[in-house]
C-alpha atoms as a PDB file:
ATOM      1  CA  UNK A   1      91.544 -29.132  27.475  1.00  0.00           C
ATOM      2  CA  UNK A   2      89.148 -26.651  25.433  1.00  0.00           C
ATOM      3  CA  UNK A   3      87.532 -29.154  24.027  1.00  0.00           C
ATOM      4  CA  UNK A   4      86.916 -31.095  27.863  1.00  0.00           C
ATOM      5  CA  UNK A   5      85.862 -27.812  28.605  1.00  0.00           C
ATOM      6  CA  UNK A   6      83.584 -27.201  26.231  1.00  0.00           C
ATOM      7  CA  UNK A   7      81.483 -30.734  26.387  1.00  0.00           C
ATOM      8  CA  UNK A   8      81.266 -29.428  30.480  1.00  0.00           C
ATOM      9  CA  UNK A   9      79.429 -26.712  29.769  1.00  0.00           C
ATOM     10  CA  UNK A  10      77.416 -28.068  26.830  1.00  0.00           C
ATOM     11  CA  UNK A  11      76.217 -31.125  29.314  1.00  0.00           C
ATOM     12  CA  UNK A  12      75.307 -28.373  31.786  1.00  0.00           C
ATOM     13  CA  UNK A  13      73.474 -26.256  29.571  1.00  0.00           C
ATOM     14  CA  UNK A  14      71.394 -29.748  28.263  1.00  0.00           C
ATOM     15  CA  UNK A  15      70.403 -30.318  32.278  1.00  0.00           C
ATOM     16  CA  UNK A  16      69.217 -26.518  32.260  1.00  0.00           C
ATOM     17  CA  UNK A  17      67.006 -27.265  29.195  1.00  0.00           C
ATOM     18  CA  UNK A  18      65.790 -30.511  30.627  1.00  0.00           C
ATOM     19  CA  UNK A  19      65.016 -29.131  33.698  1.00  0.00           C
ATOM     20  CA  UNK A  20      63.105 -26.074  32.201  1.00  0.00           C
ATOM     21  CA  UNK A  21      59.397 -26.467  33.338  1.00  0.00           C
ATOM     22  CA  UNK A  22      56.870 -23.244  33.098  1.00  0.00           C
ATOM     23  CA  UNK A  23      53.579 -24.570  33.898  1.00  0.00           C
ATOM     24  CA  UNK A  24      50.220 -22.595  33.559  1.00  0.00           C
ATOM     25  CA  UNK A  25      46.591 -23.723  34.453  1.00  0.00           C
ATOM     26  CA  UNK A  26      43.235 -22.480  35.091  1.00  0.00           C
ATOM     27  CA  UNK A  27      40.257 -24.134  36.472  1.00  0.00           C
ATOM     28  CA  UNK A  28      36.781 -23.372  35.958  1.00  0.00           C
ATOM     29  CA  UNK A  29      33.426 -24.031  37.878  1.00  0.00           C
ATOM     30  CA  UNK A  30      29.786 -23.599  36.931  1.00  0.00           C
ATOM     31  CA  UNK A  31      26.662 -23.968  38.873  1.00  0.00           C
ATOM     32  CA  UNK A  32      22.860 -23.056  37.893  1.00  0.00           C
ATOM     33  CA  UNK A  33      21.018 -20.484  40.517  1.00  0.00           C
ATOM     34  CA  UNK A  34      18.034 -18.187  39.730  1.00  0.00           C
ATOM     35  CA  UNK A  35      17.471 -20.199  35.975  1.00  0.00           C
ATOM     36  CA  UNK A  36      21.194 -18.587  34.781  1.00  0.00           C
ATOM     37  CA  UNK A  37      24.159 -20.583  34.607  1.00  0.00           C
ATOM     38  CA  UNK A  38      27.101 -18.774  36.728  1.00  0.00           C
ATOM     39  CA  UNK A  39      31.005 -19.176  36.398  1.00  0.00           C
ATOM     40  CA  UNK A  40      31.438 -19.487  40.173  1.00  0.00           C
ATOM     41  CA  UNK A  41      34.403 -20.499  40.211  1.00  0.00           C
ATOM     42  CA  UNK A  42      37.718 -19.191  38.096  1.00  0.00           C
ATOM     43  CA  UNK A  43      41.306 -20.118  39.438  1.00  0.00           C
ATOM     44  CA  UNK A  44      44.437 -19.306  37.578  1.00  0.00           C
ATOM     45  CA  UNK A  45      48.321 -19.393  37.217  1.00  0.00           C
ATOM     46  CA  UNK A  46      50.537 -18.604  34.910  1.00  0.00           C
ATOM     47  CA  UNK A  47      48.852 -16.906  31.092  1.00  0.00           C
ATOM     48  CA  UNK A  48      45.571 -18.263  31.111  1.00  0.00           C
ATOM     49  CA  UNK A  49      42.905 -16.477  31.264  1.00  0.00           C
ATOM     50  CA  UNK A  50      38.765 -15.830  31.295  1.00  0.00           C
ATOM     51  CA  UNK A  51      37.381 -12.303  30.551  1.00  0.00           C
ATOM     52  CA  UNK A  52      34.414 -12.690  31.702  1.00  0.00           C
ATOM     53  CA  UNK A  53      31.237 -14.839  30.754  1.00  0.00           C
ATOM     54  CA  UNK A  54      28.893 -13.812  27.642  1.00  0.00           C
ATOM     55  CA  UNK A  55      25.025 -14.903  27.954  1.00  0.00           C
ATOM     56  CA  UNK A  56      24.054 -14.088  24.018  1.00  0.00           C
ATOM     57  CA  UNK A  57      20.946 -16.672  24.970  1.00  0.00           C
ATOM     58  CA  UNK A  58      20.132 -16.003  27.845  1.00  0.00           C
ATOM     59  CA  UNK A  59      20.819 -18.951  30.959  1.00  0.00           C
ATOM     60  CA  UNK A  60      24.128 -20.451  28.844  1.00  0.00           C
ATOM     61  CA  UNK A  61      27.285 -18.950  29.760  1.00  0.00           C
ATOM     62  CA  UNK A  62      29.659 -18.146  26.696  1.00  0.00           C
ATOM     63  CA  UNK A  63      33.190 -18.255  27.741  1.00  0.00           C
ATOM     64  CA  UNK A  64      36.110 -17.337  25.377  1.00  0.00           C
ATOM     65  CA  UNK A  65      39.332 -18.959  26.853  1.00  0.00           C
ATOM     66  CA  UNK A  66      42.607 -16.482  26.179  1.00  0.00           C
ATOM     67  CA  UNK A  67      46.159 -17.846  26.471  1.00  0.00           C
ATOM     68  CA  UNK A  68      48.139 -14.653  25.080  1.00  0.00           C
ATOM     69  CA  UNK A  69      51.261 -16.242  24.228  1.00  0.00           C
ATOM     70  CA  UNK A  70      49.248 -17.729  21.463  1.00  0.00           C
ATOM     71  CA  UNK A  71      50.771 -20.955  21.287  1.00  0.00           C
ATOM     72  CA  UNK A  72      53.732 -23.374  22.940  1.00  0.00           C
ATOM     73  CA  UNK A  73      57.194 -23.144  23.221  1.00  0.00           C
ATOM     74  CA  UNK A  74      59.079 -25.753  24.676  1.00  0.00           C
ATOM     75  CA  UNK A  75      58.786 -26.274  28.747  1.00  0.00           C
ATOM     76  CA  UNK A  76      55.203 -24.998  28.492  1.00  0.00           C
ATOM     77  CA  UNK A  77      52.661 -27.150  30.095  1.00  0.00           C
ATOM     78  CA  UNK A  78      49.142 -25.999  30.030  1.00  0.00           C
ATOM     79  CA  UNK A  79      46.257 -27.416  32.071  1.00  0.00           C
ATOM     80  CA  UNK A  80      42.926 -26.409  31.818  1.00  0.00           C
ATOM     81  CA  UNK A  81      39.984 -27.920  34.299  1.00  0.00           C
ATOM     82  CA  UNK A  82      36.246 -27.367  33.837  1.00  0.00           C
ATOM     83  CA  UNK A  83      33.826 -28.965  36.182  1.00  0.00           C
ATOM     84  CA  UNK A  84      30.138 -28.124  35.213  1.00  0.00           C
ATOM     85  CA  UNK A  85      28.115 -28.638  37.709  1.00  0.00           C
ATOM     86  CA  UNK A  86      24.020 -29.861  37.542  1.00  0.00           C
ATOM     87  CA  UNK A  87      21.538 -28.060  35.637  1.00  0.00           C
ATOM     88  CA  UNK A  88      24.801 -25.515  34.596  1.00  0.00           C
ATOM     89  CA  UNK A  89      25.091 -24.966  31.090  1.00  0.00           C
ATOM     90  CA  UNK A  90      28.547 -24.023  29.385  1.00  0.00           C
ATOM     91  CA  UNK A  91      29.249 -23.394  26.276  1.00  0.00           C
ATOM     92  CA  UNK A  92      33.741 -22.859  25.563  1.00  0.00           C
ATOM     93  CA  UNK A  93      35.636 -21.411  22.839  1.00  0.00           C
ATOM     94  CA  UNK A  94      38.653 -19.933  21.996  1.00  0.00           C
ATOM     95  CA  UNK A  95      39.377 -16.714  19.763  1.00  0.00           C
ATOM     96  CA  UNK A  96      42.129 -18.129  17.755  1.00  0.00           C
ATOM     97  CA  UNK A  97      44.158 -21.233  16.835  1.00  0.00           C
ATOM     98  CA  UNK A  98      46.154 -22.676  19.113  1.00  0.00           C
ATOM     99  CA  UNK A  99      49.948 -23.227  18.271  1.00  0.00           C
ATOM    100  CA  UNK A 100      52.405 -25.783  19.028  1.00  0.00           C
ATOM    101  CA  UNK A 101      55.784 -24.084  17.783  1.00  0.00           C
ATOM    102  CA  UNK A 102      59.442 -25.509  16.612  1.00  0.00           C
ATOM    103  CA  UNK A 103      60.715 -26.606  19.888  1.00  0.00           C
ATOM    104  CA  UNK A 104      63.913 -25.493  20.968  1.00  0.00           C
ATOM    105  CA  UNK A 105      67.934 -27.320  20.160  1.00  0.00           C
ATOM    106  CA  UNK A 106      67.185 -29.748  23.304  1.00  0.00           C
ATOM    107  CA  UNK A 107      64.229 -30.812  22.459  1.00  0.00           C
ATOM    108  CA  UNK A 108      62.115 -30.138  25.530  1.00  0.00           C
ATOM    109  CA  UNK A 109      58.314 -31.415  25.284  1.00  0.00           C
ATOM    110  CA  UNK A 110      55.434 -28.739  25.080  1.00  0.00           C
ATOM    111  CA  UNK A 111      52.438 -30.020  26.711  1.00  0.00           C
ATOM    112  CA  UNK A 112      48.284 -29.154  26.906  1.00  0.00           C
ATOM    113  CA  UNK A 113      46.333 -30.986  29.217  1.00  0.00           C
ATOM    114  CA  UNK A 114      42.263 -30.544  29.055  1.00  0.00           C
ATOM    115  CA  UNK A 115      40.018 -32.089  32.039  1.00  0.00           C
ATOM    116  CA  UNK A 116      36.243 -31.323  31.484  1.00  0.00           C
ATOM    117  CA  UNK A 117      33.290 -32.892  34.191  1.00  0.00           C
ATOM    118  CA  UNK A 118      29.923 -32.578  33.359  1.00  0.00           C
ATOM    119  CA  UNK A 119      27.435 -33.736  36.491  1.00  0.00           C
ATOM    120  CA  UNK A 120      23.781 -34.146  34.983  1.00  0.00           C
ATOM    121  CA  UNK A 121      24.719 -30.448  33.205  1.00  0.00           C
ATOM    122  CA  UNK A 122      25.169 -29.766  29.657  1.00  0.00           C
ATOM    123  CA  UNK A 123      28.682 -28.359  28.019  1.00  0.00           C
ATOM    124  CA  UNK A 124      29.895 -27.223  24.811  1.00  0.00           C
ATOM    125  CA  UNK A 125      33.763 -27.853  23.842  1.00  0.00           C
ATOM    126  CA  UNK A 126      34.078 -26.294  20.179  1.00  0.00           C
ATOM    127  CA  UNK A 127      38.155 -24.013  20.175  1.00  0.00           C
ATOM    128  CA  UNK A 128      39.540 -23.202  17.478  1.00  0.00           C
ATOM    129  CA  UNK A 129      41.697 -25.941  15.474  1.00  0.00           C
ATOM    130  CA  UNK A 130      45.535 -26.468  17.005  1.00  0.00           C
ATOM    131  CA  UNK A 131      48.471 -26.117  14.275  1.00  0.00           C
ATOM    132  CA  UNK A 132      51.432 -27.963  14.596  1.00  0.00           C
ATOM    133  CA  UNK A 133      54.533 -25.938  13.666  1.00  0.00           C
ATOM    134  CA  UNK A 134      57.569 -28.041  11.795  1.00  0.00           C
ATOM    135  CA  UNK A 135      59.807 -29.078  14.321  1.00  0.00           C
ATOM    136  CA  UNK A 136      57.332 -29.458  17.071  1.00  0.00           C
ATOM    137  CA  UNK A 137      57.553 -31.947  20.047  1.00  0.00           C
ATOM    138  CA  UNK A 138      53.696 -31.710  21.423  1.00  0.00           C
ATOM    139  CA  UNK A 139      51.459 -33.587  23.599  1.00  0.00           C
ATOM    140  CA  UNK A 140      47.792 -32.921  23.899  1.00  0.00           C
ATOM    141  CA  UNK A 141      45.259 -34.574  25.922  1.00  0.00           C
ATOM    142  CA  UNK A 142      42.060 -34.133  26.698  1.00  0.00           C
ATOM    143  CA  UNK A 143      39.522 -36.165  28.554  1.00  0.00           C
ATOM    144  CA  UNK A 144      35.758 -35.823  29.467  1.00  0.00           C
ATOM    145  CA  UNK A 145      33.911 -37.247  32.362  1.00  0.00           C
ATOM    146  CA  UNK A 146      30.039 -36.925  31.848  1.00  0.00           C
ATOM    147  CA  UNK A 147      27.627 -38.496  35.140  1.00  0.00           C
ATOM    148  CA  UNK A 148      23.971 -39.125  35.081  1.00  0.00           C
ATOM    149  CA  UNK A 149      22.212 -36.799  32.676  1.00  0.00           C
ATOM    150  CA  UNK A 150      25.077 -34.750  30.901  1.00  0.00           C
ATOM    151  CA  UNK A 151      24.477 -33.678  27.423  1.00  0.00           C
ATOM    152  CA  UNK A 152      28.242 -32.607  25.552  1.00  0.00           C
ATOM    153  CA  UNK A 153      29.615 -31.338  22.223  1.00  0.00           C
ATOM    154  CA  UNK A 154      33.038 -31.503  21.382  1.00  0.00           C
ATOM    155  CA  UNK A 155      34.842 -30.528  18.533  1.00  0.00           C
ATOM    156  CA  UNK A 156      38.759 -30.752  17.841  1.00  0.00           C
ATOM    157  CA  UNK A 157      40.507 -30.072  14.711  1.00  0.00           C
ATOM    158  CA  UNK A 158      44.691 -30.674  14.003  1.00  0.00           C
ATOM    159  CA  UNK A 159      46.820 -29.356  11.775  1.00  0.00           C
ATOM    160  CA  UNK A 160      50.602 -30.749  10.847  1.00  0.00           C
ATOM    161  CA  UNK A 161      52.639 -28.116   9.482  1.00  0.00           C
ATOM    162  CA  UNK A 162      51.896 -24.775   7.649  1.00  0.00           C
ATOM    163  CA  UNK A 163      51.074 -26.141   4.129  1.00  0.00           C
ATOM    164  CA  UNK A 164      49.898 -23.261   2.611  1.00  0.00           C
ATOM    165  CA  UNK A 165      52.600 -21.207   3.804  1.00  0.00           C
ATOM    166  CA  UNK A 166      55.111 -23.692   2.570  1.00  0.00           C
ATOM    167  CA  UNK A 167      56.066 -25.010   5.778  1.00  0.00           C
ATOM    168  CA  UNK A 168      55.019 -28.572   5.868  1.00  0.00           C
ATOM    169  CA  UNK A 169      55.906 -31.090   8.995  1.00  0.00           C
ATOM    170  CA  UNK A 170      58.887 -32.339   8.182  1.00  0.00           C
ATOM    171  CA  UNK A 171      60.293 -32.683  11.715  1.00  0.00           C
ATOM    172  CA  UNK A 172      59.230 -33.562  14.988  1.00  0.00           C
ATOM    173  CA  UNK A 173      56.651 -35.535  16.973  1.00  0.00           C
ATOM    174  CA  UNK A 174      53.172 -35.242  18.164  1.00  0.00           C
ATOM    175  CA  UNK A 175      50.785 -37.566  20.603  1.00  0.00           C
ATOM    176  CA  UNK A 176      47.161 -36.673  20.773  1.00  0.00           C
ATOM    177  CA  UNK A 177      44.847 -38.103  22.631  1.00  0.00           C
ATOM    178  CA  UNK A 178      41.025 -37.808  23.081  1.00  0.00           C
ATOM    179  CA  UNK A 179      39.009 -39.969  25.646  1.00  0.00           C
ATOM    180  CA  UNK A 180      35.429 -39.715  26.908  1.00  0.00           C
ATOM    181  CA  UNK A 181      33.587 -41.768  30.111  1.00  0.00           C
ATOM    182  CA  UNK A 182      30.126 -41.795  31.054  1.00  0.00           C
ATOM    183  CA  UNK A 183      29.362 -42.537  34.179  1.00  0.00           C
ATOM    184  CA  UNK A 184      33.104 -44.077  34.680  1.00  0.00           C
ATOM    185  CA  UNK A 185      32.768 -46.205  31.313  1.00  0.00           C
ATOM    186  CA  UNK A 186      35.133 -45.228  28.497  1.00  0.00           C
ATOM    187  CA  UNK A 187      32.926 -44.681  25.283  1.00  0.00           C
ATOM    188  CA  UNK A 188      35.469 -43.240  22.767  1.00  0.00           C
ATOM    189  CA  UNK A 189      39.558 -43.663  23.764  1.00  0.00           C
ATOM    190  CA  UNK A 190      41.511 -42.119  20.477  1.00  0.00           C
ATOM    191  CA  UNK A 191      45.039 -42.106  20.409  1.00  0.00           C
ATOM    192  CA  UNK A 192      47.532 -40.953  17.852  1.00  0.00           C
ATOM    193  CA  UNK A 193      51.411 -40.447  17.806  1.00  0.00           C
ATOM    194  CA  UNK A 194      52.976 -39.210  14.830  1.00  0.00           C
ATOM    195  CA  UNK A 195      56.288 -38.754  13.823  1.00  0.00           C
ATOM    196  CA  UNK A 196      56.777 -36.341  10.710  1.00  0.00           C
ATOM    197  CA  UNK A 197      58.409 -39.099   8.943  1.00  0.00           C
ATOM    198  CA  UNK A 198      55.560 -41.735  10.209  1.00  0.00           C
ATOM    199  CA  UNK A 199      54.319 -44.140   7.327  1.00  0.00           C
ATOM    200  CA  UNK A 200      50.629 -43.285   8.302  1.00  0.00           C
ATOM    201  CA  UNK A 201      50.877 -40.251   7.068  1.00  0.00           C
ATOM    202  CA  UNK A 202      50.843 -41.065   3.483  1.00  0.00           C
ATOM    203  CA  UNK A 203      49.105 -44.552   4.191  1.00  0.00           C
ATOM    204  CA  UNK A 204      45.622 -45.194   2.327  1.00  0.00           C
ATOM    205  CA  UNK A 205      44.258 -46.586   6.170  1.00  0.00           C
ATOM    206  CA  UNK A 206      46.255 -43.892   8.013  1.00  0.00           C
ATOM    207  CA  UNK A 207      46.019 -39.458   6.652  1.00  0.00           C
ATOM    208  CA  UNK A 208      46.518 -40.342   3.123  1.00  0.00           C
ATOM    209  CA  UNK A 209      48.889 -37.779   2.704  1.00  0.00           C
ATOM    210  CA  UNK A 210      46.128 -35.191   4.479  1.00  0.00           C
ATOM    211  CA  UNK A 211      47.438 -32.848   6.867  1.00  0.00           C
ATOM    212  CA  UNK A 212      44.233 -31.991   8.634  1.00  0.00           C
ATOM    213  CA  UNK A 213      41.995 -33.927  10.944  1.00  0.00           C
ATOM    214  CA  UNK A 214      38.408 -33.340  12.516  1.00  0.00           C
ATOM    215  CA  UNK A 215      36.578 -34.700  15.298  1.00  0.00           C
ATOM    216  CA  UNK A 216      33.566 -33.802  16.422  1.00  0.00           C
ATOM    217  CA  UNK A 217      31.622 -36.197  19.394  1.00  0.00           C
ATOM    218  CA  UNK A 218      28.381 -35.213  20.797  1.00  0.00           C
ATOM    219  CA  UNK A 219      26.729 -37.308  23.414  1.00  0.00           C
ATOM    220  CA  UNK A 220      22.985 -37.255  24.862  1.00  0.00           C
ATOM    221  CA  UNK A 221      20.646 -37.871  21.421  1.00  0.00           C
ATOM    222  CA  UNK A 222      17.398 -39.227  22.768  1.00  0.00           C
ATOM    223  CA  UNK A 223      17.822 -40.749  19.442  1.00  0.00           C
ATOM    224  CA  UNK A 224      21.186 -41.073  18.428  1.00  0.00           C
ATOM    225  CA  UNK A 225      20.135 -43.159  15.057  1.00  0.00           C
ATOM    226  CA  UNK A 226      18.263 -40.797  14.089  1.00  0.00           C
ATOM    227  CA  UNK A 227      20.557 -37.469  14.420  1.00  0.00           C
ATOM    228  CA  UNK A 228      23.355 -39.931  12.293  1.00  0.00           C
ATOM    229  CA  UNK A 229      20.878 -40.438   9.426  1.00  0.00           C
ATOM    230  CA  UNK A 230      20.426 -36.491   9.581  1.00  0.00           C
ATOM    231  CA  UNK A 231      23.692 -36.158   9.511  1.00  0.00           C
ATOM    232  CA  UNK A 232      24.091 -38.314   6.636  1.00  0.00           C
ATOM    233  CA  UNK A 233      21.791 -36.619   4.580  1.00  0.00           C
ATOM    234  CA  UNK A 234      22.712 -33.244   4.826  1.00  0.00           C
ATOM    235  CA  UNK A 235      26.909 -34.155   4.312  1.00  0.00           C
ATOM    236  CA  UNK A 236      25.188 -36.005   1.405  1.00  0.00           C
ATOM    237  CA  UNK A 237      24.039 -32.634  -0.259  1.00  0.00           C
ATOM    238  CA  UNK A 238      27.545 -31.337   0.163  1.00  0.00           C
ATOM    239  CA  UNK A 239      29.704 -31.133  -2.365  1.00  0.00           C
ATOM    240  CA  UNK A 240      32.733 -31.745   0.272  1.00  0.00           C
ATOM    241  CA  UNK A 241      30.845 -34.796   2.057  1.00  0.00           C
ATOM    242  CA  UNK A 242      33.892 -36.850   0.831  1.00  0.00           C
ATOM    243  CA  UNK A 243      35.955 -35.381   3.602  1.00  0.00           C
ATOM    244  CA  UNK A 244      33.417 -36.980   6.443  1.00  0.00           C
ATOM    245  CA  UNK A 245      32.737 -39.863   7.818  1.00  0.00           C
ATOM    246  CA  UNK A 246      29.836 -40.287  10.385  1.00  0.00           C
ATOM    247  CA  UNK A 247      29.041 -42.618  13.051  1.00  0.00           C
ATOM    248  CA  UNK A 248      27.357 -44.017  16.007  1.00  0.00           C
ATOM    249  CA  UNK A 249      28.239 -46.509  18.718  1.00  0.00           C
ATOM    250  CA  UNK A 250      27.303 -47.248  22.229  1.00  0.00           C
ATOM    251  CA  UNK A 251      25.046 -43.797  21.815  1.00  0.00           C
ATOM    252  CA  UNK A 252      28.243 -41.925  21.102  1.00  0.00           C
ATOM    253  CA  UNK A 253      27.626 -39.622  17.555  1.00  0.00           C
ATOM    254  CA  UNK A 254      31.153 -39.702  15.893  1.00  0.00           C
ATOM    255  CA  UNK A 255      31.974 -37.087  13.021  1.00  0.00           C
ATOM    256  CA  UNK A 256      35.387 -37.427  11.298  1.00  0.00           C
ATOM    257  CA  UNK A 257      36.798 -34.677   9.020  1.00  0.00           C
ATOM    258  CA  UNK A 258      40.141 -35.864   6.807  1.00  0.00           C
ATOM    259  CA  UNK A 259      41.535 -33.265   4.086  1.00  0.00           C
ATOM    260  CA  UNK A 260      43.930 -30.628   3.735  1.00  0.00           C
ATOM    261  CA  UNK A 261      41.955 -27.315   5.478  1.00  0.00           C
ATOM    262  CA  UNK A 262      41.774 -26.387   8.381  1.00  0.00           C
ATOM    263  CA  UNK A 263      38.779 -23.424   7.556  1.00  0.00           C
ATOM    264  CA  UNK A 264      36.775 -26.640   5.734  1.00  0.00           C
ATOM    265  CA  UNK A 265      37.148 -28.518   8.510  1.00  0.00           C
ATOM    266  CA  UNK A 266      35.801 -26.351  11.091  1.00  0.00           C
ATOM    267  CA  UNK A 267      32.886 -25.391   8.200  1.00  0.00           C
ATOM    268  CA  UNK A 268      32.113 -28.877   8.070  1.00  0.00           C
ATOM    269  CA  UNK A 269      32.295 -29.543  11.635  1.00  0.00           C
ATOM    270  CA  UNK A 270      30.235 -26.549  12.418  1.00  0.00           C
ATOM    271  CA  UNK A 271      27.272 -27.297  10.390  1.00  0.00           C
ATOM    272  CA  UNK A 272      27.023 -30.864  12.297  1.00  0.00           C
ATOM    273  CA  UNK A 273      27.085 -28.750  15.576  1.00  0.00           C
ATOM    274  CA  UNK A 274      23.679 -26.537  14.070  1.00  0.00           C
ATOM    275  CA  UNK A 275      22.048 -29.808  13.372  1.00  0.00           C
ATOM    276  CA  UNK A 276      23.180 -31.604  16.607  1.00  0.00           C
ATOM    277  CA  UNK A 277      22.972 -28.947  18.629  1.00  0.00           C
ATOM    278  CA  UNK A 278      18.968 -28.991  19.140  1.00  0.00           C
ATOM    279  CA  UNK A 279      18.774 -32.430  19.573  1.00  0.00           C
ATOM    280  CA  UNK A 280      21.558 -32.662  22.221  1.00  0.00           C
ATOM    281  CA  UNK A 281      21.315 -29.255  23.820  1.00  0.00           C
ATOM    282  CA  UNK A 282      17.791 -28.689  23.323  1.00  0.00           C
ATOM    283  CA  UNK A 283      18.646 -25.241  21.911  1.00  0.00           C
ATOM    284  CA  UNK A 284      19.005 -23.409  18.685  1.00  0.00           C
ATOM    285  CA  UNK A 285      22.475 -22.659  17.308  1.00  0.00           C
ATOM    286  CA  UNK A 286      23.810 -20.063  18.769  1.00  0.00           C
ATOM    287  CA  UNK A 287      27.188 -19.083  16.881  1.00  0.00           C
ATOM    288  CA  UNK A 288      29.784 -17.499  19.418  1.00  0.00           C
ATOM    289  CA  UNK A 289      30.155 -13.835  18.349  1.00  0.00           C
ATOM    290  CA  UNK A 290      33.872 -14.188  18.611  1.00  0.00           C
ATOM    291  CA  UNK A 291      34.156 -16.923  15.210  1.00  0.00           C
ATOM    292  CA  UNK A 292      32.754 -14.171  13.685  1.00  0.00           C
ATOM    293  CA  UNK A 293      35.806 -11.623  13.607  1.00  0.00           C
END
């Protein structure tokens, strides 16, 4: 009887977990009126949050997006929405990593959703990289939608486990995905699910053995040949260019980082940004003041 009794009330606590869902979102608008790009619109629920907007240059709108729990435990589901409206110009960062944590004993999926529309505007995507903690069950997506005359930079850098720290990903699951339309036509769909115990993580054609990845797209080059063979010549100076790849199809600019930190990646990544930036944006770097503390 104790032991009927006991696989009751562990079956009931499982349907509790299951059913555990804590969703958050926020959803951001931005329009262009008097030659200054304004946040007009800032919905929210749950612990996500926007300040306020920074204007270091002037007409671009600097916003720092704060989620104070610092990371994802399981049941969290996080969507953030930014809609940029024509002639707006956005530029979104984050102050610190992002963290996808051990789930809990059942299991339960943590989840970050990112929707970003750009309408003949110009945005900037560039957080800070995402770690995944041992143990963690994760899914992050993130799609863009540019229309007509949209200019974007993106930038997203993943970590597996704690390496440094001595906590490598030994457990667990994670699903990325990054896609990108223009006008309705998918330019760049990248999908990867990993397992901890996946074979592409120590294949030669899959991480080989690395535990941190880079992407950074930017879309909107008058010349997109061009800005690659910049590129190219500049990672070629670098005594770390071995860690990049850098390409160009169907006007998309496509910068890969592979290696095993997470501070060289976003170095690497960043310097790509200063050279794209003026050809894409048609403006000179200007560095957040927040990756500066």
């Amino acid at each position: 009887m104790t032991d009927y009794l006991n696989a009751i009330n562990n079956n009931q606590a499982s349907e509790a977990d299951q059913q555990r869902h804590w969703p958050a979102w926020i959803a951001l608008g931005f329009d262009q009126a008097r030659g200054k790009t304004r946040m007009n619109q800032m919905q929210f629920a749950g612990p996500l949050r926007v300040q306020r907007p920074f204007y270091p240059e002037g007409e671009t709108s600097h916003v720092y997006l704060l989620h104070p729990p610092g990371g994802l435990v399981s049941g969290d589901d996080l969507h953030i929405q930014v809609d940029c409206q024509p002639q707006s110009h956005a530029l979104l960062t984050t102050p610190s990593a992002g963290k996808i944590y051990q789930a809990d004993s059942a299991n339960i999926e943590q989840k970050q959703r990112v929707d970003i529309s750009v309408d003949n505007a110009k945005c900037e995507w560039l957080p800070m990289e995402t770690i995944v903690f041992d143990g963690a069950h994760g899914f992050l997506n993130t799609q863009i939608n540019l229309y007509g005359d949209a200019r974007f930079i993106g930038m997203d850098v993943f970590c597996l486990g704690r390496t440094h720290s001595g906590l490598p990903f030994e457990q667990g699951m994670i699903e990325q995905s990054f896609n990108l339309y223009h006008n309705d036509k998918p330019l760049l769909l990248d999908r990867q699910r990993l397992g901890s115990q996946d074979p592409l993580i120590e294949a030669l054609v899959g991480f080989n053995n690395c535990t941190v990845s880079g992407t950074l797209v930017a879309f909107g080059a008058d010349a997109p040949e061009q800005q690659v063979e910049q590129l190219r010549q500049t990672m070629t100076d670098i005594e770390e260019e071995r860690c990049i790849s850098i390409t160009q199809r169907l006007d998309l600019i496509l910068v890969r980082y592979l290696g095993n930190c997470s501070e060289q990646a976003q170095r690497l990544l960043r310097q790509c940004w200063h050279i794209l930036r003026p050809a894409i944006i048609d403006k000179a770097p200007c560095v957040p003041r927040i990756w500066n503390t």
